[in-house]
Protein backbone atom coordinates (compact mmCIF):
# COMPACT_ATOMS: atom_id res chain seq x y z
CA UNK A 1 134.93 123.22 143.92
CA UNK A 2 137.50 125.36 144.48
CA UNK A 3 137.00 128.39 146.89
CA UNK A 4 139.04 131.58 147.62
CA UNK A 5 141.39 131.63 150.52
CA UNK A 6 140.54 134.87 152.16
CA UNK A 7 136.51 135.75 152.70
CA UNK A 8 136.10 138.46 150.17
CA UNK A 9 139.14 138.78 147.63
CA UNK A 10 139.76 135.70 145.63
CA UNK A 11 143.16 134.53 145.87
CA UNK A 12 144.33 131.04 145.07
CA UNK A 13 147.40 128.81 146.24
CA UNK A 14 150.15 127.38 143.98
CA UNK A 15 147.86 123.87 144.40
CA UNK A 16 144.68 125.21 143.92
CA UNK A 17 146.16 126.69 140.16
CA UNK A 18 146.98 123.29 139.35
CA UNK A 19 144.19 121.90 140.13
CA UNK A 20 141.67 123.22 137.56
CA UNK A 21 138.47 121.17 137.18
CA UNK A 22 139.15 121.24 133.64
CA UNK A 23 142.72 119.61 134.81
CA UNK A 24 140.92 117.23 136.99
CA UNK A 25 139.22 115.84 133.41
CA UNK A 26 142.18 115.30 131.61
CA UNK A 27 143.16 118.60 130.00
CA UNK A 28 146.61 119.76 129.86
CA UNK A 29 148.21 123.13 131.66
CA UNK A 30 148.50 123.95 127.73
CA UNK A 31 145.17 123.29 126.10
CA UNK A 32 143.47 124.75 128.93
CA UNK A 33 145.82 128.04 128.42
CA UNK A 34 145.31 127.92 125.16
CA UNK A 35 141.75 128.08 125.52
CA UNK A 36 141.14 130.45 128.03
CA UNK A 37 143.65 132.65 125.59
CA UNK A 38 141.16 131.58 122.68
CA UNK A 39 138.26 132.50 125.29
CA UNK A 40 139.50 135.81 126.30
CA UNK A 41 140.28 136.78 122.37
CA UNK A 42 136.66 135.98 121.66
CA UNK A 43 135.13 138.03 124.27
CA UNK A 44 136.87 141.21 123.31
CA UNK A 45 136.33 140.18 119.45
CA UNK A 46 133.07 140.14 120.05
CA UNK A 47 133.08 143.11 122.80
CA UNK A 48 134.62 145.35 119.96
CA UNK A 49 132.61 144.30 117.37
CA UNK A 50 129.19 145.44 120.05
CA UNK A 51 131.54 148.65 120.92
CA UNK A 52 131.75 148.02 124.32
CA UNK A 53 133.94 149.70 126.68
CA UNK A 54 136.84 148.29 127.46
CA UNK A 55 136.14 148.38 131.17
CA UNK A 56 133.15 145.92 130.24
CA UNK A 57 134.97 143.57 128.56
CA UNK A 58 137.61 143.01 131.02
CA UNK A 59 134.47 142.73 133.34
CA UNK A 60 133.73 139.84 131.47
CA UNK A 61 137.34 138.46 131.36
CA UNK A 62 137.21 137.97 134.80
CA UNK A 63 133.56 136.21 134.95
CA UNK A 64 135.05 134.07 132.35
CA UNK A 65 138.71 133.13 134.29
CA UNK A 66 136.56 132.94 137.78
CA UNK A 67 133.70 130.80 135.90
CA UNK A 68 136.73 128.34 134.69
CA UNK A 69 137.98 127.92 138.43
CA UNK A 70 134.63 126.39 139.30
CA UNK A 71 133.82 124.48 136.46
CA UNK A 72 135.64 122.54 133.49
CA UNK A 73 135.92 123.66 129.76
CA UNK A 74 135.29 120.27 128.61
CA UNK A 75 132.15 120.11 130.01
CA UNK A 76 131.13 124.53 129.12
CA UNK A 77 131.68 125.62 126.17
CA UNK A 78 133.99 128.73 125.68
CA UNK A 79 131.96 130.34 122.99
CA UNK A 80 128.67 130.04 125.30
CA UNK A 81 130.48 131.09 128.60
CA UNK A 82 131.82 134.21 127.30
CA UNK A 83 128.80 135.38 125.73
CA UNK A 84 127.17 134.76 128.96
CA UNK A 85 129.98 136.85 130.46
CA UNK A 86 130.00 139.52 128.23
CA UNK A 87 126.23 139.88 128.94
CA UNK A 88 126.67 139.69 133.05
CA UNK A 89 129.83 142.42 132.54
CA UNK A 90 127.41 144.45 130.40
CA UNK A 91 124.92 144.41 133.85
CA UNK A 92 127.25 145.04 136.53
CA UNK A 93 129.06 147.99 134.53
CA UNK A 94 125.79 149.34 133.14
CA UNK A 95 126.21 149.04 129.34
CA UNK A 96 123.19 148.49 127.42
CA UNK A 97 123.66 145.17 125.53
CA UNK A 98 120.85 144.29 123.34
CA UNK A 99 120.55 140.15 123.73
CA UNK A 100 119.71 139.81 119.95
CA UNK A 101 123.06 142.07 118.90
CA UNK A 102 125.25 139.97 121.19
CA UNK A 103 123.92 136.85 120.10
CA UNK A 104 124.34 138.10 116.22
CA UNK A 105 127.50 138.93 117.29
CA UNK A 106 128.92 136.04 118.92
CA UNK A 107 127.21 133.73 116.50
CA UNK A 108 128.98 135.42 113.92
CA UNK A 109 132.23 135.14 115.37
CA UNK A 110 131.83 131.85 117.19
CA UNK A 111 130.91 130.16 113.13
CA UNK A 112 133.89 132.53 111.58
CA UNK A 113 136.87 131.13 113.86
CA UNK A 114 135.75 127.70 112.99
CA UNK A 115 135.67 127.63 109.24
């Protein structure tokens, strides 16, 4: 697990960047970038699609970059993880997301980017 390296703002070494746990499974510096880019475009496709502010869904960006940190994206799911963040964001900045909308939404989108 990787941990920040000053108490309350989360800052990470040189080291600590390279060390991903999706890097510790075998992913390379460019699929994970890739998919965190892939990641990111999803949650404010979906975001804009919900009409969410924009402060939300950089809320959610950052729940989904800080979620990756801790855990690998072989092992979660992109699609899942953002919606989850885009939910979380939608709590903290206190934007009403209905659960059924987001999960029409993200469905949607999740089946249309793989066809």
């Amino acid at each position: 697990n990787m941990k920040p390296t000053n108490g309350f703002h989360v800052t990470y070494t040189p080291e600590q960047l390279m060390q991903t746990p999706s890097r510790l499974h075998g992913m390379s510096a460019k699929e994970e970038r890739k998919r965190r880019v892939e990641g990111v475009k999803f949650l404010f496709a979906a975001g804009n699609s919900l009409r969410l502010p924009v402060t939300t869904m950089a809320t959610a960006a950052v729940y989904f970059h800080a979620f990756y940190f801790d855990r690998s994206m072989r092992v979660y799911d992109y699609y899942e993880v953002g919606s989850g963040c885009l939910y979380l964001a939608g709590k903290s900045e206190e934007t009403r997301i209905r659960l059924k909308n987001l999960a029409t939404h993200c469905y949607g989108y999740q089946n249309q980017s793989k066809t």
